[in-house]
C-alpha atoms as a PDB file:
ATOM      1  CA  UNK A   1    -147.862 -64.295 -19.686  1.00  0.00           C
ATOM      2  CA  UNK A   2    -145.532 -67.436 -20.338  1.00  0.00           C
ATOM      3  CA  UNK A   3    -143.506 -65.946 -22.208  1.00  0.00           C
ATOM      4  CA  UNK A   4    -141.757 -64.134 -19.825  1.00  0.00           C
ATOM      5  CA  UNK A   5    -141.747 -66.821 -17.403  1.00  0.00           C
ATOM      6  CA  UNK A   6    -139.483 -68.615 -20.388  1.00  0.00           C
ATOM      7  CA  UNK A   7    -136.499 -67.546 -22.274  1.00  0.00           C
ATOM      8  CA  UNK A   8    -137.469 -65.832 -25.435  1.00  0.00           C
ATOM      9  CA  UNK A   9    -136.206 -67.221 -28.548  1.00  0.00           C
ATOM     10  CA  UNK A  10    -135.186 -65.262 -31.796  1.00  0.00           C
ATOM     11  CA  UNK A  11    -139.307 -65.455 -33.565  1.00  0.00           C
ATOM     12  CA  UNK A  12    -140.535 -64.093 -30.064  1.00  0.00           C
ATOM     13  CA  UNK A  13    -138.746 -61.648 -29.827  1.00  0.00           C
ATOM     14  CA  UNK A  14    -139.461 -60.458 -33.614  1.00  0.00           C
ATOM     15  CA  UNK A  15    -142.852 -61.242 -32.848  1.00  0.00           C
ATOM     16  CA  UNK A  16    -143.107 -59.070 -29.698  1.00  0.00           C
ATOM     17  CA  UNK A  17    -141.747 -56.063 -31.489  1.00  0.00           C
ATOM     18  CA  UNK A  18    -143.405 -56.293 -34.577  1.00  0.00           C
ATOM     19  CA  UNK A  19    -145.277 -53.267 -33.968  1.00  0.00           C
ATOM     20  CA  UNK A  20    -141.686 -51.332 -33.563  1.00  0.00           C
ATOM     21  CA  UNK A  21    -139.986 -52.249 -36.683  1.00  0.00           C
ATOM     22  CA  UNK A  22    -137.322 -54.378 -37.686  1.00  0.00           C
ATOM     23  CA  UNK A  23    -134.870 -55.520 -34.209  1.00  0.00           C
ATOM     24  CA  UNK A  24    -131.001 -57.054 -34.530  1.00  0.00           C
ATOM     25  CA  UNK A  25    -130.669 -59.455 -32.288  1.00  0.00           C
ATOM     26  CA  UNK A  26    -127.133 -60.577 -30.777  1.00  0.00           C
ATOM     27  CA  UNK A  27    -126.383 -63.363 -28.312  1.00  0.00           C
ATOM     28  CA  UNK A  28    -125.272 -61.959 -24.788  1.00  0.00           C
ATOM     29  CA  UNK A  29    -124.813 -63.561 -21.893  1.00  0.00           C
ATOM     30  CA  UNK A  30    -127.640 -66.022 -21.550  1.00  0.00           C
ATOM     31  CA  UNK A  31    -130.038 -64.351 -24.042  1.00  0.00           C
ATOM     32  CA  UNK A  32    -129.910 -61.244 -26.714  1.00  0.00           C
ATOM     33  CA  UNK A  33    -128.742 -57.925 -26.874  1.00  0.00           C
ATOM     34  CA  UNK A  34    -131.882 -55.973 -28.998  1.00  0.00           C
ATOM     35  CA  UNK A  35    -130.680 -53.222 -31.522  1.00  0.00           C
ATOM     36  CA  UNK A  36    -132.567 -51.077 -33.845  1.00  0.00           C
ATOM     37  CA  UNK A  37    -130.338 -48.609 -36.276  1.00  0.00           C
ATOM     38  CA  UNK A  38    -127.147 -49.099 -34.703  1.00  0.00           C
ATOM     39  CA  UNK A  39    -128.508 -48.700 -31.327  1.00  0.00           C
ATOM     40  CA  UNK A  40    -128.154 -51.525 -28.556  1.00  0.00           C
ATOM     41  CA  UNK A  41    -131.182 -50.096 -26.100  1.00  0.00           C
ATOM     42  CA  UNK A  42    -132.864 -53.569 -24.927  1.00  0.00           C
ATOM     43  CA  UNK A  43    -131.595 -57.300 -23.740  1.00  0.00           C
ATOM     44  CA  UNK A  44    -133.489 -59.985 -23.519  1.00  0.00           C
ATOM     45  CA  UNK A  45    -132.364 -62.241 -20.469  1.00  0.00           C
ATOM     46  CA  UNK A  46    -133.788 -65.449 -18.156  1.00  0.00           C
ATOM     47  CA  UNK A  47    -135.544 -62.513 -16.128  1.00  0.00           C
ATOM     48  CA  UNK A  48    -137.468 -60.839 -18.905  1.00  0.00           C
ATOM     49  CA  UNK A  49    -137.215 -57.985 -21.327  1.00  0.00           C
ATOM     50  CA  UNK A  50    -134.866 -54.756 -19.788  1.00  0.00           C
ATOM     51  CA  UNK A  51    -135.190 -51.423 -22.001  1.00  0.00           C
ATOM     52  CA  UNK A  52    -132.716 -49.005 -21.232  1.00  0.00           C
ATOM     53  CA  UNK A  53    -134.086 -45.758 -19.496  1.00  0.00           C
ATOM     54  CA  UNK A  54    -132.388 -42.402 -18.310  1.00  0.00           C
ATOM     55  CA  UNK A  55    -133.937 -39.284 -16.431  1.00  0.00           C
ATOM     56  CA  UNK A  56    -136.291 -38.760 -18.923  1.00  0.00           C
ATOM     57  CA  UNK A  57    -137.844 -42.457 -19.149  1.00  0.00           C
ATOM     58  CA  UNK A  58    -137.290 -43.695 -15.988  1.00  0.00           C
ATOM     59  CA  UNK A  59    -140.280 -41.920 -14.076  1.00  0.00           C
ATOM     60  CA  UNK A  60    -142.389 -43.736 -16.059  1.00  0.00           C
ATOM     61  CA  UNK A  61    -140.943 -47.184 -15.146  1.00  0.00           C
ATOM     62  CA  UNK A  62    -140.761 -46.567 -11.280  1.00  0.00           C
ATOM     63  CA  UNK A  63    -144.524 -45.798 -11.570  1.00  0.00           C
ATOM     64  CA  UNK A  64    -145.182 -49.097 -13.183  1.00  0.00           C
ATOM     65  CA  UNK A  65    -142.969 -50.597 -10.575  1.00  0.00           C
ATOM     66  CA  UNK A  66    -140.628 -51.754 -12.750  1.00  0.00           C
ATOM     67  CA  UNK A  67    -137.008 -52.812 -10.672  1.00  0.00           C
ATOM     68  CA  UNK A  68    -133.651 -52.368 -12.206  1.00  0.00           C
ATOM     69  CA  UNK A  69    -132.013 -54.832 -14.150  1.00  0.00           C
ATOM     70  CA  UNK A  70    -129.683 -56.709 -11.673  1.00  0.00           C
ATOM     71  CA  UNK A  71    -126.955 -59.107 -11.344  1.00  0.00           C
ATOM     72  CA  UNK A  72    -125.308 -61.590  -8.850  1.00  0.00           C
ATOM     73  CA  UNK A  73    -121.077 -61.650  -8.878  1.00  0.00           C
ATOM     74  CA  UNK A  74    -119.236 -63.868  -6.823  1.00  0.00           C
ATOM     75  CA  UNK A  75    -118.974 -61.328  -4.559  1.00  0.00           C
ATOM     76  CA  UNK A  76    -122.050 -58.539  -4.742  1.00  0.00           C
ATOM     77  CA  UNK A  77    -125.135 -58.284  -6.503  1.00  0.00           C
ATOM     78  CA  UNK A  78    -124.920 -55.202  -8.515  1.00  0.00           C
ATOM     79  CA  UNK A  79    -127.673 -52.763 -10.003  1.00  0.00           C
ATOM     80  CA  UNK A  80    -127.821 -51.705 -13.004  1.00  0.00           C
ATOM     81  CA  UNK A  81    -130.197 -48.179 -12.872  1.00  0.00           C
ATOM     82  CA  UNK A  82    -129.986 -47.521 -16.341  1.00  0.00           C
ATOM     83  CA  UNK A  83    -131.677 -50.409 -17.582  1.00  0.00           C
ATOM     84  CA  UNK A  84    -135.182 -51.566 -16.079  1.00  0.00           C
ATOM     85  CA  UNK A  85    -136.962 -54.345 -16.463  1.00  0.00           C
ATOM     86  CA  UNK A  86    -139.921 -54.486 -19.381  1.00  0.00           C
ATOM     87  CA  UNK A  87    -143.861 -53.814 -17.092  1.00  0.00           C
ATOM     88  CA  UNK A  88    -145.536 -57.238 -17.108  1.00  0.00           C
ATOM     89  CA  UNK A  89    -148.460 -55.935 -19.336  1.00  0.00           C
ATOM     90  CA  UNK A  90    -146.564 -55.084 -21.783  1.00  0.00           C
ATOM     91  CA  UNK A  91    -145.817 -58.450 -22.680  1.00  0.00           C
ATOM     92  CA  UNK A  92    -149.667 -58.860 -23.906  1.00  0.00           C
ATOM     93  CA  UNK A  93    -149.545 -55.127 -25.804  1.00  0.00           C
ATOM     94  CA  UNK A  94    -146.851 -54.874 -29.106  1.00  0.00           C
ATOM     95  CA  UNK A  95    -148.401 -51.395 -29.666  1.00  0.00           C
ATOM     96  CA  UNK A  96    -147.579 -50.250 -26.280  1.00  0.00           C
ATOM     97  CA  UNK A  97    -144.330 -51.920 -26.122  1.00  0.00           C
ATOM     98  CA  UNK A  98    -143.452 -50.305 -29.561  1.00  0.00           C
ATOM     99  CA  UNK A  99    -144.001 -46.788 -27.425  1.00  0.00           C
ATOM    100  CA  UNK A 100    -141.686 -47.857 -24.928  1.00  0.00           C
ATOM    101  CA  UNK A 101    -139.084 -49.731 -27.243  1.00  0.00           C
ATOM    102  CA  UNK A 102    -139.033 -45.763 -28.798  1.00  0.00           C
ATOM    103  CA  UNK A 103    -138.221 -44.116 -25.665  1.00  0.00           C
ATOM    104  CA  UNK A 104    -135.589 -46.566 -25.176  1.00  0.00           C
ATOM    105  CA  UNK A 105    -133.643 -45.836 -28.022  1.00  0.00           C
ATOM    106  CA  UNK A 106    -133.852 -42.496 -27.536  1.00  0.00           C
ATOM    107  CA  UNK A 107    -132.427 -43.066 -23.601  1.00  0.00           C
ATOM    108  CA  UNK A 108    -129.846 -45.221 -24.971  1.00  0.00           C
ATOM    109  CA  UNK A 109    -128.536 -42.057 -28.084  1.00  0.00           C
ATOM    110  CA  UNK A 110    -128.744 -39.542 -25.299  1.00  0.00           C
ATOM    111  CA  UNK A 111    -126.267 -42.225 -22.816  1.00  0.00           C
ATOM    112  CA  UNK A 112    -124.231 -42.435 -26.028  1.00  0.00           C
ATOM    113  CA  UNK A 113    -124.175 -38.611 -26.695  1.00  0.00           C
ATOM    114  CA  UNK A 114    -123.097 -37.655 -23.535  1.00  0.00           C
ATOM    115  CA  UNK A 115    -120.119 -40.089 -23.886  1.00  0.00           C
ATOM    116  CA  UNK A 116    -116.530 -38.523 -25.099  1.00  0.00           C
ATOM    117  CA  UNK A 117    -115.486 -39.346 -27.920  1.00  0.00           C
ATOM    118  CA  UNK A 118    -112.752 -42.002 -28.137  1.00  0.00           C
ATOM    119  CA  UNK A 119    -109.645 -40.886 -29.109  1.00  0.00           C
ATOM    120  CA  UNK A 120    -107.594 -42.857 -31.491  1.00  0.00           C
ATOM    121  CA  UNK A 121    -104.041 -41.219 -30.592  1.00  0.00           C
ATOM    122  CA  UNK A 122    -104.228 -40.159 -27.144  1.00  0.00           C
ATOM    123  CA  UNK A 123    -100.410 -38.479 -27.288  1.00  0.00           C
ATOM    124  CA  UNK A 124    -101.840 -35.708 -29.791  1.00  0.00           C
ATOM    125  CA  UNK A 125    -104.736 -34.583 -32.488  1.00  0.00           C
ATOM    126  CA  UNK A 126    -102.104 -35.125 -35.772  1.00  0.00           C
ATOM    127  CA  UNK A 127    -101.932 -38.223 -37.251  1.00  0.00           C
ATOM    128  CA  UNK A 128     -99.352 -41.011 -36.035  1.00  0.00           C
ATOM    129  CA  UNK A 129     -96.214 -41.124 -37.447  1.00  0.00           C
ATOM    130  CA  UNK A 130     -95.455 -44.770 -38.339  1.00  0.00           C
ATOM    131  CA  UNK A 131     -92.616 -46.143 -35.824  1.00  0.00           C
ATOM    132  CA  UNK A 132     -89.444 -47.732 -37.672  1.00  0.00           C
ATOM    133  CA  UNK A 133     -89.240 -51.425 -37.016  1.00  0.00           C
ATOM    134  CA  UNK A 134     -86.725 -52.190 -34.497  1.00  0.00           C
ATOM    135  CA  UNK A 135     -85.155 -55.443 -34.624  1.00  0.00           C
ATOM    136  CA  UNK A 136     -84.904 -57.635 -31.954  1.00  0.00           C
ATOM    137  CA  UNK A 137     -82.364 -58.211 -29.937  1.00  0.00           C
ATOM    138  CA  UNK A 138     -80.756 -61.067 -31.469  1.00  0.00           C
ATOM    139  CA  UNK A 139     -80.457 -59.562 -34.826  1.00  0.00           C
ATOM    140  CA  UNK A 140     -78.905 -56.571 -33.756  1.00  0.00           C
ATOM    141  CA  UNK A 141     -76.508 -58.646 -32.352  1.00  0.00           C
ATOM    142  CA  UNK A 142     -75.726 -60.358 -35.281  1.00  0.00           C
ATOM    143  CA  UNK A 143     -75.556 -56.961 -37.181  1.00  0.00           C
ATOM    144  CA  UNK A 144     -73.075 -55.400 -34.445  1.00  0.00           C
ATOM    145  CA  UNK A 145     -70.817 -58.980 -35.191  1.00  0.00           C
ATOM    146  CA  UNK A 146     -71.184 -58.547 -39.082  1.00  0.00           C
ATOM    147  CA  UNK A 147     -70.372 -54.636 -38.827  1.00  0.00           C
ATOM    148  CA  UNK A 148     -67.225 -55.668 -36.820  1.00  0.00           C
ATOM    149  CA  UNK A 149     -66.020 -58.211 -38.567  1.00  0.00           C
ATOM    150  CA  UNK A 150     -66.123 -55.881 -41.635  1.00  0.00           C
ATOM    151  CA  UNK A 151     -64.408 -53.195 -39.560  1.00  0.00           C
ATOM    152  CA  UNK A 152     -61.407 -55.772 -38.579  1.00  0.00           C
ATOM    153  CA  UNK A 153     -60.727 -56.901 -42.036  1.00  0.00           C
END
């Protein structure tokens, strides 16, 4: 298909998952992060569509022959196993692709379940205690002088 041969623009990409549901597309990189609910599980790249898969997905994409996304550094060229790239046909089958766009959501909630949670005060589970301002240096100076001149008079 030529579409994958091409970078996607914004109204192919709606158009290709039309049969999935409303998509949020961000820019990333040089193309678009896909979201659906909250959930970042797709990018659209020069290379193609690449849904993100886990242990439970990914069978499905090795059988299809589907490679992992992958990138080039300066120094390495690095693979990405959680995210593969979309099967050709798929390209040519929005009611299929909706099937797969599915899975990859629910790959890319279990990723995020497994992830701790962030913690927002790492030195304990109360609240933080707002620190006093401390002045800088110079002004304590100049309060030290003022306190001393006071004391001398």
């Amino acid at each position: 298909m030529l579409l994958r041969k091409m970078q996607m623009d914004r109204d192919d990409l709606i158009d290709l998952f039309s049969e999935f549901g409303p998509i949020v597309l961000r820019r990333m990189f040089s193309g678009f992060g896909i979201a659906a609910n909250g959930v970042n599980f797709a990018m659209s790249l020069r290379g193609g569509i690449i849904f993100r898969v886990d242990e439970d997905t990914v069978a499905r994409y090795e059988a299809e022959g589907a490679k992992p996304f992958e990138y080039q550094t300066s120094k390495k060229t690095v693979v990405v196993r959680s995210y593969r790239h979309l099967p050709e046909r798929l390209y040519d089958d929005p009611e299929e692709l909706a099937v797969w766009a599915r899975e990859a959501v629910g790959a890319a909630q279990r990723a995020a379940a497994r992830k701790p949670a962030r913690k927002k005060n790492a030195s304990s589970s109360t609240p933080a205690q707002p620190k006093k301002a401390v002045p800088k240096k110079s002004a304590r100076k100049k309060a030290a002088a003022k306190r001393r001149k006071r004391q001398a008079t």
